[in-house]
Structure formats: structure tokens, C-alpha cells
Protein backbone atom coordinates (compact mmCIF):
# COMPACT_ATOMS: atom_id res chain seq x y z
CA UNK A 1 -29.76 121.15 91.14
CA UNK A 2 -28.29 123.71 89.09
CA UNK A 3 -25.24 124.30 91.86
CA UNK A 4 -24.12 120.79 92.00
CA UNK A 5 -23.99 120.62 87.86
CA UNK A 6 -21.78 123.24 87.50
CA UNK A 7 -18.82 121.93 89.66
CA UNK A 8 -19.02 118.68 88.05
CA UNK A 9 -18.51 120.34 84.93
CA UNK A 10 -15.57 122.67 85.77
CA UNK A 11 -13.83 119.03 87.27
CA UNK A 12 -14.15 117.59 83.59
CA UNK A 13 -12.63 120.46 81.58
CA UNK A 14 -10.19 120.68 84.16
CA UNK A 15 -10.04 116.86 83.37
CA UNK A 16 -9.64 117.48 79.78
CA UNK A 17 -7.30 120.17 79.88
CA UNK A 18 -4.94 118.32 81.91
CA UNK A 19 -4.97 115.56 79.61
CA UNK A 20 -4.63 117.50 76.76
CA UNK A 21 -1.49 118.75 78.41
CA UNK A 22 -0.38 115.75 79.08
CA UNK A 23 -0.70 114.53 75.96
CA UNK A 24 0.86 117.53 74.08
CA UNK A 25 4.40 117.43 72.73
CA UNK A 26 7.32 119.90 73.24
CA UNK A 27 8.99 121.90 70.37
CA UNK A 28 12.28 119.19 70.95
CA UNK A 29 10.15 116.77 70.69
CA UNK A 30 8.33 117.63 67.66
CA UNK A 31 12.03 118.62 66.59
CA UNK A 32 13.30 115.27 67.24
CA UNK A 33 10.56 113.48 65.49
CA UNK A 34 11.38 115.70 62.05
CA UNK A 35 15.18 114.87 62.36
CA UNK A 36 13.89 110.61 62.44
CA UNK A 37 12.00 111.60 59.76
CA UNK A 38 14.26 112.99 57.53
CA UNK A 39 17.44 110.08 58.55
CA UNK A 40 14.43 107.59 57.95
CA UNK A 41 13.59 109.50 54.21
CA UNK A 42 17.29 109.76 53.47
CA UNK A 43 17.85 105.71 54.24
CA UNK A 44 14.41 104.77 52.25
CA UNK A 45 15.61 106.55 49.11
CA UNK A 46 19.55 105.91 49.02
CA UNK A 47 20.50 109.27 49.08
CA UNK A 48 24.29 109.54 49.86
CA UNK A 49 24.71 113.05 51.76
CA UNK A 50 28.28 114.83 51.02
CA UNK A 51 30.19 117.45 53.23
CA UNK A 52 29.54 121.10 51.97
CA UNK A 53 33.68 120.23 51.37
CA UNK A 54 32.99 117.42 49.02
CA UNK A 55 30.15 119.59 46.87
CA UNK A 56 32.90 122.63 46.96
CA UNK A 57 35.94 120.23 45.27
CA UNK A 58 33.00 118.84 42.92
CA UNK A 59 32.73 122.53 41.35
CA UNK A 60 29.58 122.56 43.36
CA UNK A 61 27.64 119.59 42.20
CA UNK A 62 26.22 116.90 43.29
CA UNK A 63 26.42 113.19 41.55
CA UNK A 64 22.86 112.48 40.70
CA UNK A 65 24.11 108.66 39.29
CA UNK A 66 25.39 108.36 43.40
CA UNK A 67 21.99 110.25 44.68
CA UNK A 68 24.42 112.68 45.99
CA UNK A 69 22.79 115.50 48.39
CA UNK A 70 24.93 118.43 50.07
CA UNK A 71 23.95 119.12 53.55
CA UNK A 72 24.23 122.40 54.46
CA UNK A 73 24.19 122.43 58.06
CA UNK A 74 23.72 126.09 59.36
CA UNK A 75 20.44 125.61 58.11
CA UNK A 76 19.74 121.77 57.64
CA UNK A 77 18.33 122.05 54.32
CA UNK A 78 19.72 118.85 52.00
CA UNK A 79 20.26 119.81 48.18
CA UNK A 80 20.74 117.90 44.99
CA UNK A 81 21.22 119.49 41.51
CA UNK A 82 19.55 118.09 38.64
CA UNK A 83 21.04 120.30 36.34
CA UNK A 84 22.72 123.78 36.84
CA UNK A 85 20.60 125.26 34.34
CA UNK A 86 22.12 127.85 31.55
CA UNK A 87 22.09 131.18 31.53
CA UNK A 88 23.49 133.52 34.42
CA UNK A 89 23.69 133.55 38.58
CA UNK A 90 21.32 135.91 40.08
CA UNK A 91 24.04 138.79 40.37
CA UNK A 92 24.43 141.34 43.55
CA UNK A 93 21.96 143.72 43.49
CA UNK A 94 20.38 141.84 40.96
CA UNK A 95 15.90 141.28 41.08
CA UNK A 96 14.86 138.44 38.60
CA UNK A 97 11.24 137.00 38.44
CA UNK A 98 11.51 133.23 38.03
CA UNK A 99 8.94 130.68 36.80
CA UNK A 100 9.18 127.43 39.04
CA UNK A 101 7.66 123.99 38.59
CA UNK A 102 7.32 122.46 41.39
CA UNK A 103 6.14 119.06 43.16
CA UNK A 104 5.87 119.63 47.44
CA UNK A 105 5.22 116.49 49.68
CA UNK A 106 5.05 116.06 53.69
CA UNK A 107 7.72 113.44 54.65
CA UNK A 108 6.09 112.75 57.83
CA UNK A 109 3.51 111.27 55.78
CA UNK A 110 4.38 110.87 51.97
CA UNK A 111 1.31 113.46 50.99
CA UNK A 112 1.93 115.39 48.37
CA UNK A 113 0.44 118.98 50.01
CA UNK A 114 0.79 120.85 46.77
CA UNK A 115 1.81 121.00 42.93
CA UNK A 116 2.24 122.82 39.93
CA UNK A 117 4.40 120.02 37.56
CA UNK A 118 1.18 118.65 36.36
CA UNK A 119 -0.44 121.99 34.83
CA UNK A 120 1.95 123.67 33.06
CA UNK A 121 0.20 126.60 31.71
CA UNK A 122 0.07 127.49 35.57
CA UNK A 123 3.41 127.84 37.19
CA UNK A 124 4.35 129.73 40.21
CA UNK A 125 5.92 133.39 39.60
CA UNK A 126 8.16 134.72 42.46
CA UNK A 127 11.18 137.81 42.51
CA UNK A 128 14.35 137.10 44.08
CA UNK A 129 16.60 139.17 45.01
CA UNK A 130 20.38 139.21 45.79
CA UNK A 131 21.72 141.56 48.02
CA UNK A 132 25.46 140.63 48.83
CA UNK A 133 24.72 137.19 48.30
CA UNK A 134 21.84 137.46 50.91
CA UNK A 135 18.51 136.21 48.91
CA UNK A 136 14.84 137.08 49.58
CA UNK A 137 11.78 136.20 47.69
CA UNK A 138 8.24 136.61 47.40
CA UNK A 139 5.53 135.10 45.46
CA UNK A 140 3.89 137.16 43.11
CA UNK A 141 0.91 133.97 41.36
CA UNK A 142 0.22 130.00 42.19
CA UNK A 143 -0.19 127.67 44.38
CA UNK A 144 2.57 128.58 46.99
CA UNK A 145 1.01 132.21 47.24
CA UNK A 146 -2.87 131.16 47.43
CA UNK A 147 -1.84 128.40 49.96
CA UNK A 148 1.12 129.85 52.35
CA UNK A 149 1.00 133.43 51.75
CA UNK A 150 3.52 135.37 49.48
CA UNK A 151 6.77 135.23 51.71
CA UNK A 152 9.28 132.24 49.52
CA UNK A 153 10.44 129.94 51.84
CA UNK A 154 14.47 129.88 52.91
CA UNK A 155 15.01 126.58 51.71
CA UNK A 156 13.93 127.61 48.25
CA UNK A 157 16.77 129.97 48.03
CA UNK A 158 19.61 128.15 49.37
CA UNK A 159 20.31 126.76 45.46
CA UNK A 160 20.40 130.27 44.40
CA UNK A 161 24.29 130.91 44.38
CA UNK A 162 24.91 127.63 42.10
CA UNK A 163 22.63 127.86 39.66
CA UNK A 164 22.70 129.57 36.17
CA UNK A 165 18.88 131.33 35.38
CA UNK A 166 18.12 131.03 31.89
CA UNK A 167 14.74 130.89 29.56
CA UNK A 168 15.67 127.81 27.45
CA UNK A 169 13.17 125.65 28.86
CA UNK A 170 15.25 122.36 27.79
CA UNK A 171 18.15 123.61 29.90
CA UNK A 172 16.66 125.28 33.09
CA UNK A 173 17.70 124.51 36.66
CA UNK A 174 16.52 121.73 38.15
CA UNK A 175 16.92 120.83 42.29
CA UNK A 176 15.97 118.26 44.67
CA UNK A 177 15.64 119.45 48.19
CA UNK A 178 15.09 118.33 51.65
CA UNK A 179 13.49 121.49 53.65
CA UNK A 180 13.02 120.95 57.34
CA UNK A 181 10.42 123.09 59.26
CA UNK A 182 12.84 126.32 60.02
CA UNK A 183 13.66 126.62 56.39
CA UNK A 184 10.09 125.74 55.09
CA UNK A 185 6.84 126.95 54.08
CA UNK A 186 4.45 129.04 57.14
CA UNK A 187 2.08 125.92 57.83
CA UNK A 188 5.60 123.15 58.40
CA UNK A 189 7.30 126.00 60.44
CA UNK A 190 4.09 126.07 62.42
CA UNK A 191 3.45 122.44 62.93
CA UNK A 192 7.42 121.31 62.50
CA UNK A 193 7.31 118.76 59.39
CA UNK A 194 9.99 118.24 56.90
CA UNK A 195 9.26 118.60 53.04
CA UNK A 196 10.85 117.23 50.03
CA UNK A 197 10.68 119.34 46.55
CA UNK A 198 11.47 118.79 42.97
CA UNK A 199 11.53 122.24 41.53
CA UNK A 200 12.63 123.92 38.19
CA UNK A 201 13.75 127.59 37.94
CA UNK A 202 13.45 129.58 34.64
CA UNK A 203 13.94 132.92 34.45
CA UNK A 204 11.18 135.18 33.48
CA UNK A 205 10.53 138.79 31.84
């Protein structure tokens, strides 16, 4: 009895397994599906995306009356700014902690995953720091640390060169961005999702 069980039950998880291959997507096409997913976000909302030109000959704005994003396409990451923020760039050599507010949803889906702009005695604390214009980051307290791990995503430092870091909380920089899966956080670079962020940077000590 026992013999003719067990080859019955290797044919069904070979069974499964096949199917489960079968029914598994590639990395282009899990690639493919972000890209519809962000030109299907970008259409829903009205955003107009300019050339990195365009931002350059608009002293590095963006129109926020024209929902005006800059693509940056070495990296794909999609930017508006709110406000520049006052204070001072982040200069070369430079390591500044920053206090960001912050509001992170899946585009895929619409779910907010996580969020700090509704308790403001608890905002996330990172260091950034510029070394010959090349930024890296690392969370330090909050929600982006105790969920993905202290390493700041790339997307979140792509606004760094054109912004001003100040402490005047009625002036700080404020950004809109669209962060696909390469740029993004550890769990979207793992299972390729876009996210969209509202985030505000204030410098810190």
C-alpha cells in the first residue's frame, strides 16, 4: 500500500510545481506591469511630465499650478517640488540629519503601506551625506527604519541637489515623487512595485 502512495504523491508536487512555474512571472514582466502602472497613475492624476531640459531653464522647478513632474530618466524616478524649502543645499562633504514627514502608498494598488504625516511628534530621522554630489542616507528612528531596514532609499535622494535644508518649519522642503522599484524601498525592489511619496525635509541638530 505504502509503495503505490508515495509515487502518486511525488506526480502531484511535481504537478504543483510545474504549475506554479507556469504561472510565475519574469522580472520584464513584473517590469512591464510597474511601467503600466506608473503611465496609468500619471494619466489618472494629470500630472504633466517635463524634460530634465525644461526643469533646468525653469531654475529647477517644477509648476505645481500645471502638476508639473521632472523625469529623470537614468533612474526613472518622477519629481515635483512643492516648495524649495529655505535654508542651504546639503554642501560637498557635507552630513546633515533631516526630519522628514512623510505619506508612502503602493500604486499598484492605492494602499497607503506606511506614514508618519499624521503623528507629528514622531517623524523619521535619517543622515545624508554629500560626497561630490553623490548622496547616501540611512535611517537613524521611524517608520521607514522599523519597517525596511535603515538603508534610505535612492529615490529619496534624487531632490537633494535642489533643495534648500532649513529648520523654519513654515518654509521647509516639500516633494512629490514617483519611485519605481530600482530606486525604492527593500520590500518594492524585491517584489517590483512603484510608490508615490509626499515628503517634507527639515533639517535637524
Amino acid at each position: 500500500m505504502k509503495k503505490s502512495i508515495y509515487p502518486a504523491l511525488l506526480l502531484m508536487a511535481t504537478g504543483w510545481l510545474t504549475q506554479a512555474c507556469d504561472d510565475g512571472e519574469t522580472y520584464a514582466e513584473m517590469k512591464e506591469k510597474e511601467r503600466d502602472a506608473i503611465n496609468a497613475y500619471i494619466q489618472s492624476e494629470g500630472i504633466n511630465v517635463i524634460s530634465i531640459e525644461q526643469f533646468y531653464a525653469q531654475d529647477s522647478l517644477t509648476n505645481v499650478e500645471n502638476n508639473e513632474f521632472v523625469l529623470f530618466k537614468d533612474n526613472g524616478v518622477y519629481m515635483q517640488i512643492v516648495r524649495k524649502g529655505e535654508g542651504e543645499p546639503l554642501e560637498d562633504g557635507e552630513r546633515a540629519e533631516l526630519i522628514a514627514r512623510y505619506k508612502e502608498v503602493n500604486i499598484k494598488t492605492n494602499e497607503t503601506l506606511t506614514a508618519n504625516i499624521f503623528s507629528a511628534a514622531n517623524p523619521d530621522v535619517l543622515t545624508v551625506t554629500n560626497k561630490a554630489g553623490s548622496y547616501t542616507g540611512a535611517f537613524t528612528s521611524g517608520y521607514m527604519l522599523s519597517t525596511y531596514g535603515s538603508s534610505v532609499p535612492s529615490g529619496w535622494l534624487v531632490p537633494m541637489p535642489y533643495i534648500r535644508l532649513g529648520r523654519n518649519t513654515d518654509k521647509i522642503a516639500k516633494l512629490r515623487l514617483i519611485v519605481p522599484h530600482s530606486e525604492g524601498q527593500s520590500t518594492a525592489s524585491s517584489y517590483v512595485y512603484p510608490c508615490y511619496y509626499e515628503i517634507t525635509y527639515q533639517k535637524g541638530r
